[in-house]
N, C-alpha and C. Protein backbone atom coordinates (compact mmCIF):
# COMPACT_ATOMS: atom_id res chain seq x y z
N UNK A 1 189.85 177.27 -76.54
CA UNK A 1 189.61 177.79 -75.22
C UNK A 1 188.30 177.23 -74.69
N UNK A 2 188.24 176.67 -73.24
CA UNK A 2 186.98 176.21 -72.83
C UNK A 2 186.03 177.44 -72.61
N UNK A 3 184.75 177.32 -72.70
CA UNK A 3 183.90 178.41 -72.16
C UNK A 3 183.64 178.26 -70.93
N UNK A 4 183.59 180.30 -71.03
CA UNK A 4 182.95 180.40 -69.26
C UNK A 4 181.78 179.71 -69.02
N UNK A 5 181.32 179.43 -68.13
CA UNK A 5 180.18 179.61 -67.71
C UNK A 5 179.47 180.98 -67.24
N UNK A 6 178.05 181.13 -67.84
CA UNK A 6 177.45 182.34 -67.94
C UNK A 6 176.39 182.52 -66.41
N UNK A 7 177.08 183.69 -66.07
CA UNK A 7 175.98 184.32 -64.83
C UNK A 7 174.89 185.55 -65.38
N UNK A 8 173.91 185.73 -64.70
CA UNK A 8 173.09 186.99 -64.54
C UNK A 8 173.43 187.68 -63.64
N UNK A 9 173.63 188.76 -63.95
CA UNK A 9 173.58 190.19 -62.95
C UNK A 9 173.45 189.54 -61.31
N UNK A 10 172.57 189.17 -61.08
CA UNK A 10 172.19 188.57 -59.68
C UNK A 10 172.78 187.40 -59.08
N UNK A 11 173.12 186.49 -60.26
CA UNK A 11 173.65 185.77 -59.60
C UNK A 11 175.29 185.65 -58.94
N UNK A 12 175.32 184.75 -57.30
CA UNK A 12 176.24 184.97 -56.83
C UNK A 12 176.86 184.04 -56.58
N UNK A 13 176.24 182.79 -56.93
CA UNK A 13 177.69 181.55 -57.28
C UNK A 13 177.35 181.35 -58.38
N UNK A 14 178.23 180.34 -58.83
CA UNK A 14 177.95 179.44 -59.89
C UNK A 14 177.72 178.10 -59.23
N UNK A 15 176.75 177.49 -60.07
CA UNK A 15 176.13 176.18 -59.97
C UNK A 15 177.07 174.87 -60.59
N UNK A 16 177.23 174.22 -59.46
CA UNK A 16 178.30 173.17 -59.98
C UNK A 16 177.91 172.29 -61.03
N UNK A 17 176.98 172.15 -61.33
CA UNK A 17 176.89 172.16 -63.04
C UNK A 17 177.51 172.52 -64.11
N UNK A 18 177.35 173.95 -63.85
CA UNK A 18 178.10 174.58 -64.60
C UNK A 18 179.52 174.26 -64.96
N UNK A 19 180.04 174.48 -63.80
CA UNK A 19 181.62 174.24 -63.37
C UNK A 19 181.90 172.87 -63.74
N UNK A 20 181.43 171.79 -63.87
CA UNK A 20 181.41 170.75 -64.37
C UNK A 20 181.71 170.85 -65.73
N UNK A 21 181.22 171.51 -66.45
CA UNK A 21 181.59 171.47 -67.90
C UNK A 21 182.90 171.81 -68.26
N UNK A 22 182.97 173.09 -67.41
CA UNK A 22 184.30 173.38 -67.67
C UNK A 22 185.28 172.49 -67.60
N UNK A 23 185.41 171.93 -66.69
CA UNK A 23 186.53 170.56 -65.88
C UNK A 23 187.83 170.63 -66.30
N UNK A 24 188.31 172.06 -66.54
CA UNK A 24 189.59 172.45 -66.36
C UNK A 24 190.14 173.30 -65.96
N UNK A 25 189.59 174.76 -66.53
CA UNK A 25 190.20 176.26 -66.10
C UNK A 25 189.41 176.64 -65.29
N UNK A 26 189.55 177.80 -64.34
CA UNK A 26 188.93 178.89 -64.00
C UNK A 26 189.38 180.11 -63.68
N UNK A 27 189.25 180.88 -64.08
CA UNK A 27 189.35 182.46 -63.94
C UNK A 27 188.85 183.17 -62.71
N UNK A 28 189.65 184.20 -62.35
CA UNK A 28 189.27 185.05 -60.84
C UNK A 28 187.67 185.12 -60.71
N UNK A 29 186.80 185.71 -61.75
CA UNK A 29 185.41 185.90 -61.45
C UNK A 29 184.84 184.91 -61.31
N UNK A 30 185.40 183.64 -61.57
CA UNK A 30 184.10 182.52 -61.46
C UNK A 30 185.08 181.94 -60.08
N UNK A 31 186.15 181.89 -59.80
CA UNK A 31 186.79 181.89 -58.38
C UNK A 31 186.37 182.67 -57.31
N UNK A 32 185.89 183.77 -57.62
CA UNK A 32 184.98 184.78 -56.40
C UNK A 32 183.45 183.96 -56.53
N UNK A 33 183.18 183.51 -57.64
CA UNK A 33 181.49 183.09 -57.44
C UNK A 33 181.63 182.16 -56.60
N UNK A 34 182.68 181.17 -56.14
CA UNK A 34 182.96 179.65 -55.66
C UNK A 34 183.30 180.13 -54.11
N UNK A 35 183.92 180.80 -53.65
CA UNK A 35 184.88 181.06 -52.49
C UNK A 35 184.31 182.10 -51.81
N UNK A 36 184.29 182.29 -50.72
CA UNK A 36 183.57 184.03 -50.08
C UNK A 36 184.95 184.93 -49.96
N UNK A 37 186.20 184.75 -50.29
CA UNK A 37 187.08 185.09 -49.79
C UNK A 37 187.48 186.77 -51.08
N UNK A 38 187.71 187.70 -50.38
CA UNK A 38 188.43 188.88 -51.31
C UNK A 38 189.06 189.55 -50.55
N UNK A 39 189.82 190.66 -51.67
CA UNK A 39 191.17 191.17 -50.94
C UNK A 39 190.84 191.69 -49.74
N UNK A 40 192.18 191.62 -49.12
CA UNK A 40 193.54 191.30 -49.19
C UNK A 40 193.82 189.66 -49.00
N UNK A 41 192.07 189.10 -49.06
CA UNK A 41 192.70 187.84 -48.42
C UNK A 41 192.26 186.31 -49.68
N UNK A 42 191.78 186.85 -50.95
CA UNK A 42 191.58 185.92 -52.01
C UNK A 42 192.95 185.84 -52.61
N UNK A 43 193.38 184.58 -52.48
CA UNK A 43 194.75 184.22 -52.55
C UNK A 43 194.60 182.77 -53.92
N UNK A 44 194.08 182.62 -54.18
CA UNK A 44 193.79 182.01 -55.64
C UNK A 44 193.53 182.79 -56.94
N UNK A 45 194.73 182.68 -57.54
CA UNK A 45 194.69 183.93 -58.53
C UNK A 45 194.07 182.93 -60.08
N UNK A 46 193.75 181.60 -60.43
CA UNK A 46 193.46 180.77 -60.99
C UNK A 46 193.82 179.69 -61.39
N UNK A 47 192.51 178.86 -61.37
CA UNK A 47 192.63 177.48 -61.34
C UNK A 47 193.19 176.65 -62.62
N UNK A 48 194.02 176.15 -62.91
CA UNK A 48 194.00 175.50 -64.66
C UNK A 48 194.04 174.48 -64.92
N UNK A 49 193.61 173.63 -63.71
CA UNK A 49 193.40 171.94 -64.25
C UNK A 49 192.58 171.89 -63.27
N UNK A 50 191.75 171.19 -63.93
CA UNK A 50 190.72 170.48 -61.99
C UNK A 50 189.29 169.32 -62.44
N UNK A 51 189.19 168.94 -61.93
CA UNK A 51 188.39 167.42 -61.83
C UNK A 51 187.33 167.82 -60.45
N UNK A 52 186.17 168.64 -60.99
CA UNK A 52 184.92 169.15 -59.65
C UNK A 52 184.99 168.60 -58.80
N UNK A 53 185.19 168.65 -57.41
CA UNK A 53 184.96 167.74 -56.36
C UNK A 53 185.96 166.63 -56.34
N UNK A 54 187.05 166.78 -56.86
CA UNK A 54 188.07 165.82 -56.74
C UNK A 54 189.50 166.10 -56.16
N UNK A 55 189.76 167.35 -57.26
CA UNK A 55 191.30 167.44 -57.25
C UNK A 55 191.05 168.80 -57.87
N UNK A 56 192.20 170.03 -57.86
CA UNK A 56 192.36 171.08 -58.47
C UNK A 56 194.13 171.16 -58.54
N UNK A 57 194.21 171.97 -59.78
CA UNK A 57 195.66 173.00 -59.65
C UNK A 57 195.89 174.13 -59.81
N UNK A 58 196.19 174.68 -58.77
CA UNK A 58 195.87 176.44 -59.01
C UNK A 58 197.15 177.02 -58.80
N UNK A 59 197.36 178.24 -59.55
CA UNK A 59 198.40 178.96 -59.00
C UNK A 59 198.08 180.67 -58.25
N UNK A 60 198.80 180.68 -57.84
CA UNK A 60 198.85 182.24 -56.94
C UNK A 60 200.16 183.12 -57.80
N UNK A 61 200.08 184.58 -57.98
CA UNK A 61 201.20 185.24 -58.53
C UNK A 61 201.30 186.10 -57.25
N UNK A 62 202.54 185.90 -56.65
CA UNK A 62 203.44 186.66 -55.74
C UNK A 62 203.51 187.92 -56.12
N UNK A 63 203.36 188.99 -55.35
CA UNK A 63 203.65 190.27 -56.02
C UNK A 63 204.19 191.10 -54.80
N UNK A 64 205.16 192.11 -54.57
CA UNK A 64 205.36 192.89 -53.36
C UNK A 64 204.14 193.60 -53.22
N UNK A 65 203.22 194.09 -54.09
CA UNK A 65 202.46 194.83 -53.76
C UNK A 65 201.55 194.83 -52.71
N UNK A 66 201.51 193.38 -52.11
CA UNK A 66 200.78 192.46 -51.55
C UNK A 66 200.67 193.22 -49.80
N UNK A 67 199.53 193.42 -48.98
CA UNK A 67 199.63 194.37 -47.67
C UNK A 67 200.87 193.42 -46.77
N UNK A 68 200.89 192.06 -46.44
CA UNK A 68 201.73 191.14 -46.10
C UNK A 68 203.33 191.51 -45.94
N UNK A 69 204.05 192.14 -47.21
CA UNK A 69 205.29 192.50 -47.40
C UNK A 69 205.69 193.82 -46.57
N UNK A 70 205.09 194.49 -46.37
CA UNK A 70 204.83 195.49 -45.78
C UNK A 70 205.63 195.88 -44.00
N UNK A 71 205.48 194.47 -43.50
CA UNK A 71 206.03 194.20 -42.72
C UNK A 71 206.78 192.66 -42.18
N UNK A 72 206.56 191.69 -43.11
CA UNK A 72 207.29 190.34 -43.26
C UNK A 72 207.82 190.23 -44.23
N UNK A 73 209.28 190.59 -44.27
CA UNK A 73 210.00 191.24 -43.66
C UNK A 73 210.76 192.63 -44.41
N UNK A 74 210.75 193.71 -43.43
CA UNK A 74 211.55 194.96 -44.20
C UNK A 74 212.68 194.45 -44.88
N UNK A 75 213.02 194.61 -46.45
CA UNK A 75 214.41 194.60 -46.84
C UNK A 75 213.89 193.20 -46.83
N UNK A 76 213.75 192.09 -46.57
CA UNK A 76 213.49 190.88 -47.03
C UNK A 76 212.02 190.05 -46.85
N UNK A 77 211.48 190.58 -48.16
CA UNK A 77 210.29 190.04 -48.39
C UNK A 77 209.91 188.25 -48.31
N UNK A 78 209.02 188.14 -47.53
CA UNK A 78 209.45 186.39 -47.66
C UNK A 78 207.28 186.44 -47.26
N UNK A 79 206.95 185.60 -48.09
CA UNK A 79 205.30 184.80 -47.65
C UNK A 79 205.03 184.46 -46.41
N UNK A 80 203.99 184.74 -45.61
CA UNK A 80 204.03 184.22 -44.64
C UNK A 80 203.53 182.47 -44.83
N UNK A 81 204.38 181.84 -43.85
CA UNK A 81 204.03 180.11 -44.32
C UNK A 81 202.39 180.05 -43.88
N UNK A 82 201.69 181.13 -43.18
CA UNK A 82 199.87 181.13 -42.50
C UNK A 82 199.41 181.12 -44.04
N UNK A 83 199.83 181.86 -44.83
CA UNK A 83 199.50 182.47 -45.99
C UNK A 83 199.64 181.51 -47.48
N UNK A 84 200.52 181.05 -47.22
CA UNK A 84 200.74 179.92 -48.21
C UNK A 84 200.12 178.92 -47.74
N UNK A 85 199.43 177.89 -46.40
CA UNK A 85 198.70 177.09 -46.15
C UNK A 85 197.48 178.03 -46.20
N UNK A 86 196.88 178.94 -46.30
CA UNK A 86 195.43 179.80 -46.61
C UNK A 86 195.62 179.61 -47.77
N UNK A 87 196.48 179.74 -48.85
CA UNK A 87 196.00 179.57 -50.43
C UNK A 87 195.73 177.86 -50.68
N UNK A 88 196.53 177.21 -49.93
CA UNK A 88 196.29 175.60 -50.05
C UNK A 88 195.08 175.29 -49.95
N UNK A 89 194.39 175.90 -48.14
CA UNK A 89 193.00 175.81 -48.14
C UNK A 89 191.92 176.31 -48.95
N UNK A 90 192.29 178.08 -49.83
CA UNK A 90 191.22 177.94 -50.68
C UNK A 90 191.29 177.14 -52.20
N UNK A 91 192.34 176.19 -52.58
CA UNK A 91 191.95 175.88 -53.39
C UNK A 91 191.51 174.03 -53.13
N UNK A 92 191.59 173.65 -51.69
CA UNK A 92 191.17 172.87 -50.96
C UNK A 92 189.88 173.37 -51.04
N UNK A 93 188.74 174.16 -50.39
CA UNK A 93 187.50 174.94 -50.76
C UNK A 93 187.24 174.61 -51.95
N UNK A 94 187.51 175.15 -52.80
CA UNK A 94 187.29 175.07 -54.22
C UNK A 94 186.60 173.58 -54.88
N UNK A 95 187.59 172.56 -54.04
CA UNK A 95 187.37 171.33 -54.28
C UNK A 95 185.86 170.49 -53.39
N UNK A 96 186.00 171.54 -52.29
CA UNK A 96 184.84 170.43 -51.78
C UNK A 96 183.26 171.54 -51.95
N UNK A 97 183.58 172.83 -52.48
CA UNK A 97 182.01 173.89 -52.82
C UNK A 97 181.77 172.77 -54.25
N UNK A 98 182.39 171.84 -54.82
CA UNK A 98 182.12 171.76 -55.83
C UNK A 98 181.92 170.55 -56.12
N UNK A 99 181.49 169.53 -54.76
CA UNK A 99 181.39 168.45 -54.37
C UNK A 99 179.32 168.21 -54.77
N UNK A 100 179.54 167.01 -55.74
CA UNK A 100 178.15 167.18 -55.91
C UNK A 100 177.02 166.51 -54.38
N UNK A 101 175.88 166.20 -54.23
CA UNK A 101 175.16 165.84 -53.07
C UNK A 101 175.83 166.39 -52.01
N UNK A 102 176.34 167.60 -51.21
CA UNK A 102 176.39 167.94 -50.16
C UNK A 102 175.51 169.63 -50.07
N UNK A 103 175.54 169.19 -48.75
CA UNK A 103 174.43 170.13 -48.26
C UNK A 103 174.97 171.35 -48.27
N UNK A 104 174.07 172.84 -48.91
CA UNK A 104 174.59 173.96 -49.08
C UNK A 104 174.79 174.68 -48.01
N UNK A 105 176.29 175.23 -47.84
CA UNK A 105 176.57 175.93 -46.79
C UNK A 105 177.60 176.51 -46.89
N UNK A 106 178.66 177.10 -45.78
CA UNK A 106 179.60 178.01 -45.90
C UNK A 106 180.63 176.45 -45.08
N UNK A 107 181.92 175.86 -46.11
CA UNK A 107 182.63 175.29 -45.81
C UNK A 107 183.81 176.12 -45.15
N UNK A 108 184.09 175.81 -43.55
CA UNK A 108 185.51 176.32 -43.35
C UNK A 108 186.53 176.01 -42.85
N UNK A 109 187.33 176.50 -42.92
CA UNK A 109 188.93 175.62 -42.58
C UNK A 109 189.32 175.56 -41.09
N UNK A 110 189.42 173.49 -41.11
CA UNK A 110 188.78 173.05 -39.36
C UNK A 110 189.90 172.74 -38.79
N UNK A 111 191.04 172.69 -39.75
CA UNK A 111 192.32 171.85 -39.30
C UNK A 111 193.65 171.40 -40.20
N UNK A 112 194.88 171.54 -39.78
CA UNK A 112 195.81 171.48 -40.44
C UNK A 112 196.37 169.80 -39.94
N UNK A 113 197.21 168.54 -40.55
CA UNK A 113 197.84 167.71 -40.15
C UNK A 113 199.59 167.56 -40.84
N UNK A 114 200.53 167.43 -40.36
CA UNK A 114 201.44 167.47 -40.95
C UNK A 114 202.16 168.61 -41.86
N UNK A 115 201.79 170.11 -41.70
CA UNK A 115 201.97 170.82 -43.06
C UNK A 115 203.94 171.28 -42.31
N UNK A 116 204.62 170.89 -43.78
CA UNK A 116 205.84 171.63 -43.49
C UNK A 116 206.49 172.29 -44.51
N UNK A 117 207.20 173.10 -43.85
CA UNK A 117 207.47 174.42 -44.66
C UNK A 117 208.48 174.23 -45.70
N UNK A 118 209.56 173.66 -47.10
CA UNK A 118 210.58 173.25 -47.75
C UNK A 118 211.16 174.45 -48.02
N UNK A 119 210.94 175.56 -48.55
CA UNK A 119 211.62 176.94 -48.82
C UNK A 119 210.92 177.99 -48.50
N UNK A 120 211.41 178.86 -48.43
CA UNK A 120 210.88 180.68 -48.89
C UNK A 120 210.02 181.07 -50.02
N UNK A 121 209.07 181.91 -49.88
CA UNK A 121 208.92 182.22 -51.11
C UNK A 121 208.30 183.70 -51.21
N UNK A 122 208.94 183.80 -52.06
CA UNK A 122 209.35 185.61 -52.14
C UNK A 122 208.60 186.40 -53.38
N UNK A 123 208.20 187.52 -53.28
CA UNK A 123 207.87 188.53 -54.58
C UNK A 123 208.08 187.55 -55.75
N UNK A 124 207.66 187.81 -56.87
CA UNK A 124 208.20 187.07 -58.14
C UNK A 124 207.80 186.23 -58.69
N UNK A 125 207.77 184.85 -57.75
CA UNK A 125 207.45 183.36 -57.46
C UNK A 125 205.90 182.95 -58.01
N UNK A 126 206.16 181.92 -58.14
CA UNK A 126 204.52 181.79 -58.58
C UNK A 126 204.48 180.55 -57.96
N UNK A 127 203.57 180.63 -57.03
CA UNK A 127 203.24 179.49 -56.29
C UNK A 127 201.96 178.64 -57.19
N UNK A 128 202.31 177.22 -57.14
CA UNK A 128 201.16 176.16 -58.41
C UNK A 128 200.88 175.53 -56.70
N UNK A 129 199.93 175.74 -56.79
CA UNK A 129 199.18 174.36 -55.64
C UNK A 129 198.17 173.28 -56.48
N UNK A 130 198.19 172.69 -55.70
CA UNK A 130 197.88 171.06 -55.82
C UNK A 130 197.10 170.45 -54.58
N UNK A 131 195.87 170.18 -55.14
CA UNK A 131 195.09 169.55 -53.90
C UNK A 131 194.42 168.46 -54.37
N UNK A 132 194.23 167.49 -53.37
CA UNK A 132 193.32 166.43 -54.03
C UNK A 132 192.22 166.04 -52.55
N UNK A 133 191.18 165.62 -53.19
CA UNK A 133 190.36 165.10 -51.92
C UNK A 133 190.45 163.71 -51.26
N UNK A 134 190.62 163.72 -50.06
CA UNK A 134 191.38 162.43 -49.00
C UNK A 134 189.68 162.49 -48.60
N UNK A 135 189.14 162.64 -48.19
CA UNK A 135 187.96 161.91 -47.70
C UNK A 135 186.62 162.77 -47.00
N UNK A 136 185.83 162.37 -47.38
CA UNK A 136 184.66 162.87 -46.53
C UNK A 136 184.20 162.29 -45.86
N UNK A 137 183.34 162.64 -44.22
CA UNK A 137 182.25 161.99 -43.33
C UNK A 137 181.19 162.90 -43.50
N UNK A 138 180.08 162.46 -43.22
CA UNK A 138 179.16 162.43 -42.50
C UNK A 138 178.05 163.93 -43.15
N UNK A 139 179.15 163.71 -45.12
CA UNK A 139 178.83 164.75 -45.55
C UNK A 139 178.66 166.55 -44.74
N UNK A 140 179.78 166.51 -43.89
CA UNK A 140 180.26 167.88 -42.89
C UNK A 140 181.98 167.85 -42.86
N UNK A 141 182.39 166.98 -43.05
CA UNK A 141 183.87 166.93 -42.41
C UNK A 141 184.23 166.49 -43.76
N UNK A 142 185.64 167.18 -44.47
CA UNK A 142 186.46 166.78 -44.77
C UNK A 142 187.84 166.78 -45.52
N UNK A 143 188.75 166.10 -46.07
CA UNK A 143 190.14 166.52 -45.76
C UNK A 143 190.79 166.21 -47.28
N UNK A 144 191.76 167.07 -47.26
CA UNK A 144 192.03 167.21 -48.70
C UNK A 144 193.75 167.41 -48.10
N UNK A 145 194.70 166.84 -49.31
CA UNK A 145 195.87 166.94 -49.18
C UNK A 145 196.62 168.46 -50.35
N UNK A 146 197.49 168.82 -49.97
CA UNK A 146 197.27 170.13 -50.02
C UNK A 146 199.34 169.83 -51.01
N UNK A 147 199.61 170.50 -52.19
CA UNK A 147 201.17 170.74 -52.17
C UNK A 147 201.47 172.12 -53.22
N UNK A 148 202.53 172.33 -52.80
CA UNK A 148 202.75 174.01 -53.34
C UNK A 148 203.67 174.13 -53.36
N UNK A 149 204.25 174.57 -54.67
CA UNK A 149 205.62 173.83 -55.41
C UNK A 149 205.75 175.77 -56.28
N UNK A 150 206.91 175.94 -56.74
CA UNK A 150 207.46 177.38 -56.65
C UNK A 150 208.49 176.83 -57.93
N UNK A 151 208.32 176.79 -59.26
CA UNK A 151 209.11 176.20 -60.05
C UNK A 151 209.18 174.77 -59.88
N UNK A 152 208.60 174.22 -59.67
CA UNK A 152 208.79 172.69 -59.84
C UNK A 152 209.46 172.19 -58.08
N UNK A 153 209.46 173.04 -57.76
CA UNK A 153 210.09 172.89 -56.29
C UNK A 153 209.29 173.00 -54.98
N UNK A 154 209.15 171.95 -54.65
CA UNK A 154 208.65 171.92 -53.21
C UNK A 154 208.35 172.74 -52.13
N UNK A 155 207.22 173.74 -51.69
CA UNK A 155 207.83 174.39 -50.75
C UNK A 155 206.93 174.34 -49.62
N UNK A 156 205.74 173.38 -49.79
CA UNK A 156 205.11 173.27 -48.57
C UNK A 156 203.48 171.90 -48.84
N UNK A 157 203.87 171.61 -47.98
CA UNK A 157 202.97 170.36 -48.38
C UNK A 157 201.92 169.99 -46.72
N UNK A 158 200.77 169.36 -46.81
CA UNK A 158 200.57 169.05 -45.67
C UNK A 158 198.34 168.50 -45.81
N UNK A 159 197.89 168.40 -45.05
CA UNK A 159 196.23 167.80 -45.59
C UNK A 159 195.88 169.07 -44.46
N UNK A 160 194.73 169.65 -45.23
CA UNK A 160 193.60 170.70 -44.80
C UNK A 160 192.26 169.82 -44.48
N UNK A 161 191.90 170.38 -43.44
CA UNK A 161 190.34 169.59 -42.96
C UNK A 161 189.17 170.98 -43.11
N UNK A 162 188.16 170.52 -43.38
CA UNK A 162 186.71 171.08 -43.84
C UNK A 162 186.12 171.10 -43.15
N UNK A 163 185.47 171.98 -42.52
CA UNK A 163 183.94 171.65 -41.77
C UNK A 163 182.63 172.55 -42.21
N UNK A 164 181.61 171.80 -42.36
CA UNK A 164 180.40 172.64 -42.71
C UNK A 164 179.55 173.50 -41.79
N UNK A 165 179.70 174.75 -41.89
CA UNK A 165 179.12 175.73 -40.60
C UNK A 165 177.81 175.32 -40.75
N UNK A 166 177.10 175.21 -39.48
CA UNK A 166 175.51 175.56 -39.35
C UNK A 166 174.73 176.39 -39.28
C-alpha cells in the first residue's frame, strides 16, 4: 500500500510535494485537502491512478441516497449529465491544483468544448473518469480532456477549461 501523506491539525491542503510521492492513489481526505468542493457537491469519491499535474483516474460511487435523485427523476433515477461533467471537472482540478510552478490560487471551471452524453447513468454505477492535461497558457488558462466510462462503457466524454481566479 502507498503511504498517505501526513497533515497537522492545521493544515488545509496538501503540498504537491507531497502528493508527488504518492503518484498513484488518493483517498477522500487528501481529495478534500486538494479541491474546495463538499457535500452535496464533492463528487470525487477517489483517485487510483494519477501522474501530478498530468493525468488522473478517479471514480465516483453512484448511490440513490444522493439529494439529485430526489427529483431527477421520480421512479427513474438517472445522473444529471451537469453532474457527471462537474465530476469530470473536479478530477480535471485535481490535475491542474497539482501542477508544479503555477501561481497559488482558487482554479475554476471556465468552459466546456464538445462534451456528449453516450448513456444514462443510474444508482449502482460506478462512474471511472479519466482526465488528462491538453494544455496550459499564460500559466491562468487551462484545458484538460475529460472521459467517464460506467463498466468499461462510454458515457460521456468532452475537454474542461480552467481559469485562475484573482
Amino acid at each position: 500500500m502507498t503511504p498517505s501523506p501526513t497533515t497537522t491539525p492545521d493544515a488545509t491542503r496538501i503540498d504537491a510535494t507531497q502528493v508527488d510521492a504518492l503518484n498513484q492513489e488518493l483517498r477522500s481526505e487528501q481529495i478534500l485537502n486538494l479541491l474546495p468542493h463538499r457535500y452535496p457537491f464533492a463528487l470525487v469519491d477517489r483517485v487510483v491512478e494519477q501522474v501530478p499535474g498530468k493525468r488522473a483516474v478517479a471514480v465516483k460511487n453512484v448511490t440513490i441516497n444522493e439529494p439529485q435523485f430526489q427529483g431527477h427523476f421520480p421512479g427513474r433515477p438517472l445522473m444529471p449529465g451537469v453532474l457527471i461533467v462537474e465530476a469530470m471537472a473536479q478530477v480535471g482540478g485535481l490535475i491542474v491544483m497539482q501542477m508544479p510552478n503555477l501561481p497559488k490560487g482558487l482554479f475554476v471551471f471556465a468552459g466546456i468544448d464538445g462534451v456528449r452524453f453516450r448513456r444514462p447513468v443510474v444508482p449502482g454505477d460506478q462512474l471511472r473518469i479519466s482526465c488528462e492535461l491538453v494544455s496550459i497558457r499564460r500559466q491562468r488558462f487551462s484545458k484538460v480532456r475529460g472521459r467517464a466510462t460506467v463498466d468499461g462503457e462510454l458515457v460521456c466524454e468532452g475537454e474542461l477549461m480552467f481559469s485562475l481566479l484573482d
